[in-house]
Protein backbone atom coordinates (compact mmCIF):
# COMPACT_ATOMS: atom_id res chain seq x y z
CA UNK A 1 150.24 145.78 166.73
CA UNK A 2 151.99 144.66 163.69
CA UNK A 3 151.40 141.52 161.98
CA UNK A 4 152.50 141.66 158.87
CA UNK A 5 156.38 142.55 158.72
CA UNK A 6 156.63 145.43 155.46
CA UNK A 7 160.18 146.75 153.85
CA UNK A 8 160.64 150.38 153.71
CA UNK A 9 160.22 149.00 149.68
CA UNK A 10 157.05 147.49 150.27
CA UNK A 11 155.93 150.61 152.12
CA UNK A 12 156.89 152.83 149.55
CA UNK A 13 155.32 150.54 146.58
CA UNK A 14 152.05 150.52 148.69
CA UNK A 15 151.72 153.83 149.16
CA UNK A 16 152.89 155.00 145.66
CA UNK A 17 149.31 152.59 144.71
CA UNK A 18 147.26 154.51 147.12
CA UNK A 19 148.38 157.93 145.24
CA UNK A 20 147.83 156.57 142.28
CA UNK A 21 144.59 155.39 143.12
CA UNK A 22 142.85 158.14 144.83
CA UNK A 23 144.42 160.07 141.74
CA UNK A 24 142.00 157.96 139.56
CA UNK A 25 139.25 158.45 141.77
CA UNK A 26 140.10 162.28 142.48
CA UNK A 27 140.22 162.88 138.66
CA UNK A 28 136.65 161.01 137.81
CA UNK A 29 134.98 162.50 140.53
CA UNK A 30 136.33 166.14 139.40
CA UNK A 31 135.13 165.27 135.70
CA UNK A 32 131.26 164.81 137.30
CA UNK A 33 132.00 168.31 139.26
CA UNK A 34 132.37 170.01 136.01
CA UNK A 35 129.14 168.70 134.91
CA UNK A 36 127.53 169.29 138.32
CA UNK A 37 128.84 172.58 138.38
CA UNK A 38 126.42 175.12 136.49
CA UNK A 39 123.68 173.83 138.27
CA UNK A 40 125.24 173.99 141.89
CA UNK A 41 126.12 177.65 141.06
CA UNK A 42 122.51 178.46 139.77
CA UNK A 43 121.19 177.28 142.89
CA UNK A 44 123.25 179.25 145.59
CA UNK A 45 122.46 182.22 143.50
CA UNK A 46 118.99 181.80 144.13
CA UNK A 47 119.36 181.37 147.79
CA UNK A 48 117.92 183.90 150.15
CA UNK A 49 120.72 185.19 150.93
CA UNK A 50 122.43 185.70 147.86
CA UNK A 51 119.21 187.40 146.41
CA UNK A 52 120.94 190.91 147.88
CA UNK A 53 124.18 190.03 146.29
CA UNK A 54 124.81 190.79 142.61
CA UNK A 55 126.78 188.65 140.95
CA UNK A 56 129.58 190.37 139.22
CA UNK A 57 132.84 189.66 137.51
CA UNK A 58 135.64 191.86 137.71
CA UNK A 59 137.76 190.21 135.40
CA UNK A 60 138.16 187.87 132.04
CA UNK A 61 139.01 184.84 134.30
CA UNK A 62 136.85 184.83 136.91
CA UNK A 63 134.32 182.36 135.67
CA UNK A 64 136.17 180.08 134.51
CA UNK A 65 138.03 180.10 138.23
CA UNK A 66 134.59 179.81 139.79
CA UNK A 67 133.26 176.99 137.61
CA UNK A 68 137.13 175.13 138.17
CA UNK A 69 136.53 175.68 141.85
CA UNK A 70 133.38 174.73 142.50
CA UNK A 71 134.04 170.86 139.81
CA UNK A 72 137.03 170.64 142.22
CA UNK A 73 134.88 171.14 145.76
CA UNK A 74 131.95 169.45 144.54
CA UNK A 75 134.65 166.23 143.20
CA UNK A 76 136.37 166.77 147.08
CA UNK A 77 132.99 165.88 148.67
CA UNK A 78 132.01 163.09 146.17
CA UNK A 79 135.76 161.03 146.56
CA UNK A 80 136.11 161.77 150.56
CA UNK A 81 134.83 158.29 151.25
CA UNK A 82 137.20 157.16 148.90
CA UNK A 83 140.41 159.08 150.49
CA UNK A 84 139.34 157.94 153.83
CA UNK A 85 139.85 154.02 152.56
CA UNK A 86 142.53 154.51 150.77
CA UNK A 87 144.17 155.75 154.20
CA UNK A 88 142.95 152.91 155.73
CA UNK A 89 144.35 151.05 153.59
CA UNK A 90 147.74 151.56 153.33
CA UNK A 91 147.72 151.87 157.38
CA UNK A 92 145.60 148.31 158.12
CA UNK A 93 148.70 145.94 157.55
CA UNK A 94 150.10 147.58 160.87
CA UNK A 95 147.74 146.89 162.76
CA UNK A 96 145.41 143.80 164.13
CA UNK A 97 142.74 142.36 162.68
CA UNK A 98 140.07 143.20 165.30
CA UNK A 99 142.08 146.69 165.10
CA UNK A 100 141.27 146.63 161.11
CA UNK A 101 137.63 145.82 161.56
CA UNK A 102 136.95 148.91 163.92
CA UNK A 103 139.16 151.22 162.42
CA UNK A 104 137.42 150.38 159.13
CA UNK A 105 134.17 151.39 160.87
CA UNK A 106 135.40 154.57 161.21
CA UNK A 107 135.03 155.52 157.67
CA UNK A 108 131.27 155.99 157.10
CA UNK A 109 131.09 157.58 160.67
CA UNK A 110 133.66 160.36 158.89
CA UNK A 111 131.74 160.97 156.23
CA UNK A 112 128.84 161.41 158.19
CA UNK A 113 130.49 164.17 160.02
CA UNK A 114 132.47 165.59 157.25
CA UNK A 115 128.94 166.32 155.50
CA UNK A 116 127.29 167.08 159.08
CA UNK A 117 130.13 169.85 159.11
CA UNK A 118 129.31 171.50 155.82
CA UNK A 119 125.90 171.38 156.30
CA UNK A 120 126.49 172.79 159.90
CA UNK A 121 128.35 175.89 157.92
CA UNK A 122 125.94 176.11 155.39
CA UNK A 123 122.69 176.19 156.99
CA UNK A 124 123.30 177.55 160.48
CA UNK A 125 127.43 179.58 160.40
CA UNK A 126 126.99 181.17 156.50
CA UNK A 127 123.54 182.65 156.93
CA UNK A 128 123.75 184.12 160.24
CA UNK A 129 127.25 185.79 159.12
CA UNK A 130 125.90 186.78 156.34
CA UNK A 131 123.02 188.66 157.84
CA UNK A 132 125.17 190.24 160.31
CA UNK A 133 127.61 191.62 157.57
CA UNK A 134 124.57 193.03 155.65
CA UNK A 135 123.54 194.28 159.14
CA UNK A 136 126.35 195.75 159.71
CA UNK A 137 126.94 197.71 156.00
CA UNK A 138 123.23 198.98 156.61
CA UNK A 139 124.17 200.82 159.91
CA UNK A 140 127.26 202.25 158.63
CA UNK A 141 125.17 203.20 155.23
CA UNK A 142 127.60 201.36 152.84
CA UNK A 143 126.52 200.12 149.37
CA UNK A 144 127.51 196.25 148.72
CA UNK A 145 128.79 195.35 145.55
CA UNK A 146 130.93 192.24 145.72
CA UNK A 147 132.09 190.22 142.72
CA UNK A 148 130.31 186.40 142.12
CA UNK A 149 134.30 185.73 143.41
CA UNK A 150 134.06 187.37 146.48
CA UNK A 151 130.75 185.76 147.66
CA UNK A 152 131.66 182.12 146.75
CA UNK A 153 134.73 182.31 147.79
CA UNK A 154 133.98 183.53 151.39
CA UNK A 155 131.06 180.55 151.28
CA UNK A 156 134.08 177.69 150.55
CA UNK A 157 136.07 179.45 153.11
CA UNK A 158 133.45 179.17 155.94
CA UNK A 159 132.14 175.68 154.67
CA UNK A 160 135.08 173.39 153.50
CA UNK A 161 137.29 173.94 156.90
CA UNK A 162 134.40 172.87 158.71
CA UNK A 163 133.83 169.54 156.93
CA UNK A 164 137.58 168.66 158.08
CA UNK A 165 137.39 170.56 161.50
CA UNK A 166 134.53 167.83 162.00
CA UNK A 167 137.19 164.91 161.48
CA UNK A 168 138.23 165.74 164.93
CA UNK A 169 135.94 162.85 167.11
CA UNK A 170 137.03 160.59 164.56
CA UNK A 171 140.59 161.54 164.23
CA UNK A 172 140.45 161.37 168.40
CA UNK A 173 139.05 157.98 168.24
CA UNK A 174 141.72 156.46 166.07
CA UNK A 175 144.22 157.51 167.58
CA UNK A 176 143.33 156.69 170.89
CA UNK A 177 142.72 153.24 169.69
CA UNK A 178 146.34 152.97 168.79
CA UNK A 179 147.17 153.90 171.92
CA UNK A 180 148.82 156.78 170.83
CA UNK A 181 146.84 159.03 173.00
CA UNK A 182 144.84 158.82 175.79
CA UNK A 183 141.85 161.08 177.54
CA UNK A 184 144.13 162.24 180.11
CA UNK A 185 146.66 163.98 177.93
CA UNK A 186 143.53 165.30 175.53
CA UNK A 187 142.52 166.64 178.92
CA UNK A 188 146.03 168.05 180.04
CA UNK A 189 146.85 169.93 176.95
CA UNK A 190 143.11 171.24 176.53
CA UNK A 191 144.12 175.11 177.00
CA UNK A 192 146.65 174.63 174.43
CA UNK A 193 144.33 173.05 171.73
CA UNK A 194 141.24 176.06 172.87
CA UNK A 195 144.41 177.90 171.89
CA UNK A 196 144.71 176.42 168.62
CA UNK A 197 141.03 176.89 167.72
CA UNK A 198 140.66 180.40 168.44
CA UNK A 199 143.15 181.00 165.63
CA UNK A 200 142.04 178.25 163.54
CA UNK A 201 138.47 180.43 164.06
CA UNK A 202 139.87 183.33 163.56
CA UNK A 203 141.34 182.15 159.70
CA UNK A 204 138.01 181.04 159.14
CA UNK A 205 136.03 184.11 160.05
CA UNK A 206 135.74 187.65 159.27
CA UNK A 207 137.39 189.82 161.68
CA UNK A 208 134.44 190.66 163.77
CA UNK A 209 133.97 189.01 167.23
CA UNK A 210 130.64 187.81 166.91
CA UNK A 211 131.21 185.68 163.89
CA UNK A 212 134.67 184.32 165.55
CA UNK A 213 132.50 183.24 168.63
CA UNK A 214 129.69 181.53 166.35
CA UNK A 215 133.12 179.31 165.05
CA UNK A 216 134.86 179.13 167.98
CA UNK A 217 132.01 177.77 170.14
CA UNK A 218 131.21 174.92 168.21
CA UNK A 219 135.13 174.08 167.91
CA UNK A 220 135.03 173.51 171.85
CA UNK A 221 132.25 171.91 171.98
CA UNK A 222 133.56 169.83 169.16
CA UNK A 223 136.74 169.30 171.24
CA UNK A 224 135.04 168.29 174.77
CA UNK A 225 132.75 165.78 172.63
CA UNK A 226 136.06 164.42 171.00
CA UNK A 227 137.27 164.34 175.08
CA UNK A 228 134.57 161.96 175.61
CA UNK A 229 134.63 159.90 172.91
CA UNK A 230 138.08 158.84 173.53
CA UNK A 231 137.53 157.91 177.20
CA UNK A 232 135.15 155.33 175.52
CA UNK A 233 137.87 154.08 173.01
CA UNK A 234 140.51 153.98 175.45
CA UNK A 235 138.00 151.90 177.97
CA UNK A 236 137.45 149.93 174.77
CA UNK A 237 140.91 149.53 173.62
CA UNK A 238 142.45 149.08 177.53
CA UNK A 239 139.41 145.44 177.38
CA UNK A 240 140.30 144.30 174.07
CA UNK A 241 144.59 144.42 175.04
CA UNK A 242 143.24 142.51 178.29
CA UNK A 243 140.92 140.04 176.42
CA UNK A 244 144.18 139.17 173.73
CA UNK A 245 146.28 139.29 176.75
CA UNK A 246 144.06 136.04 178.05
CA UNK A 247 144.40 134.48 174.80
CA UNK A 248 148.04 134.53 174.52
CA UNK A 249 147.97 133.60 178.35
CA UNK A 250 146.18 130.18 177.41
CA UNK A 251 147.61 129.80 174.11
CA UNK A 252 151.01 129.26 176.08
C-alpha cells in the first residue's frame, strides 16, 4: 500500500509536527473553553434534572477544577475534527491515493458520530439514570446532597466515553479497508469483544443493573452495526485491489 518510501527519521520528524500541531490547536481551542465555560455550566444547572440537585462545594478548589474541566471538555469537542486529520495525516503517505481519498472521508463521518454519541448520553443514557437514582434514594428514604463535583463529574463520565465508544463503525471501517481485518474475524471473536463491553459498561455506569443494560445494549448494537459496515468495506476494498490488479495487468 505504500508509495512513498519514509526513514524511521522522516517518520519520527512527521509525527513530532503532528504533536506539535494538534498541541496548537488543542491549546486555542482550550483558551475558547474557558470563555465558553460559565455559560455551559449555567445551563446544565438549569436543566430539569439538575433542578433537584444543589450545587455545592465541599472544598476551596473545587470550582476552579470544574471550570478547568469543563474549558478542557468543551476544547476536546471543538479540536476532535482537528485530531482526526492530523491522524490522517501522518498515516496517508502509507497508503494509496484512492486509499487517501476514502480514508479522508472518514473524518466528518467521525465527528458526526462522536457528537451523535454525546448527544446519545446526554439526552437519552444521563436522564433516564438520573431519574432512576433519584427513584431509587426516594424508596429507600435517603436525602441527596451531592457536591456541583459529584454531579458533573458523573455527567462527563457517562457522556465523554460515549463520544469515543461511537468511533467504533468508523474505527471498523478503516481498518478493514487496510485489510487488516475482515468481517469474518469481527464475527469470530464477537463473544470476546460482548466481553469487553460489558466491562467497558460497567466503568461507565453506576453499579446497578439497569443502568449497565441501558450502556451495554447500545454497545452491541453498536458492535453488530460496526459487523456490517465492514462487510461493505471489505466488498469495497476486495473490488478496488481487483480493479488496480487490472491496471497493473495492462500496464505490463
Amino acid at each position: 500500500m505504500a508509495q512513498n518510501e519514509m526513514t524511521l527519521y522522516d517518520h519520527i520528524g512527521e509525527l513530532r509536527k503532528r504533536i506539535i500541531i494538534s498541541a496548537v490547536y488543542l491549546l486555542a481551542a482550550f483558551i475558547i473553553g474557558l470563555i465558553a465555560a460559565p455559560a455551559v455550566i449555567t445551563y446544565l444547572q438549569n436543566i430539569p434534572e439538575a433542578e433537584s440537585f444543589p450545587m455545592n462545594v465541599f472544598k476551596l478548589t473545587d470550582p476552579i477544577k470544574l471550570y478547568m474541566n469543563f474549558a478542557f471538555f468543551i476544547g476536546l469537542i471543538l479540536v476532535f475534527p482537528v485530531l482526526l486529520y492530523q491522524l490522517w495525516a501522518f498515516v496517508s503517505p502509507g497508503l494509496m491515493e484512492k486509499e487517501k481519498k476514502v480514508t479522508l472521508s472518514y473524518i466528518p463521518i467521525a465527528t458526526v458520530l462522536f457528537l451523535g454519541g454525546l448527544a446519545f448520553a446526554y439526552f437519552v443514557l444521563f436522564p433516564n439514570v438520573i431519574q432512576f437514582l433519584s427513584s431509587l434514594s426516594e424508596r429507600l428514604h435517603l436525602t441527596e446532597q451531592y457536591g456541583a463535583n459529584e454531579y458533573f463529574g458523573f455527567l462527563f463520565q457517562l457522556t465523554i466515553p460515549f463520544g469515543f465508544l461511537f468511533q467504533l463503525p468508523v474505527v471498523v471501517m478503516f481498518l478493514t479497508r487496510l485489510g487488516l481485518i475482515t468481517p469474518a474475524w469481527l464475527r469470530h471473536i464477537r463473544k470476546y469483544a460482548y466481553f469487553v463491553l460489558l466491562v467497558t459498561a460497567g466503568f461507565i455506569t453506576p453499579p446497578d443493573i439497569v443502568s449497565h443494560l441501558m450502556v451495554t445494549l447500545p454497545l452491541f448494537l453498536l458492535y453488530e452495526g460496526s459487523v456490517i459496515i465492514s462487510r461493505f468495506s471489505y466488498k469495497k476494498a476486495l473490488k478496488a485491489e481487483q480493479e488496480q490488479a487490472g491496471q497493473d495487468d495492462k500496464e505490463t
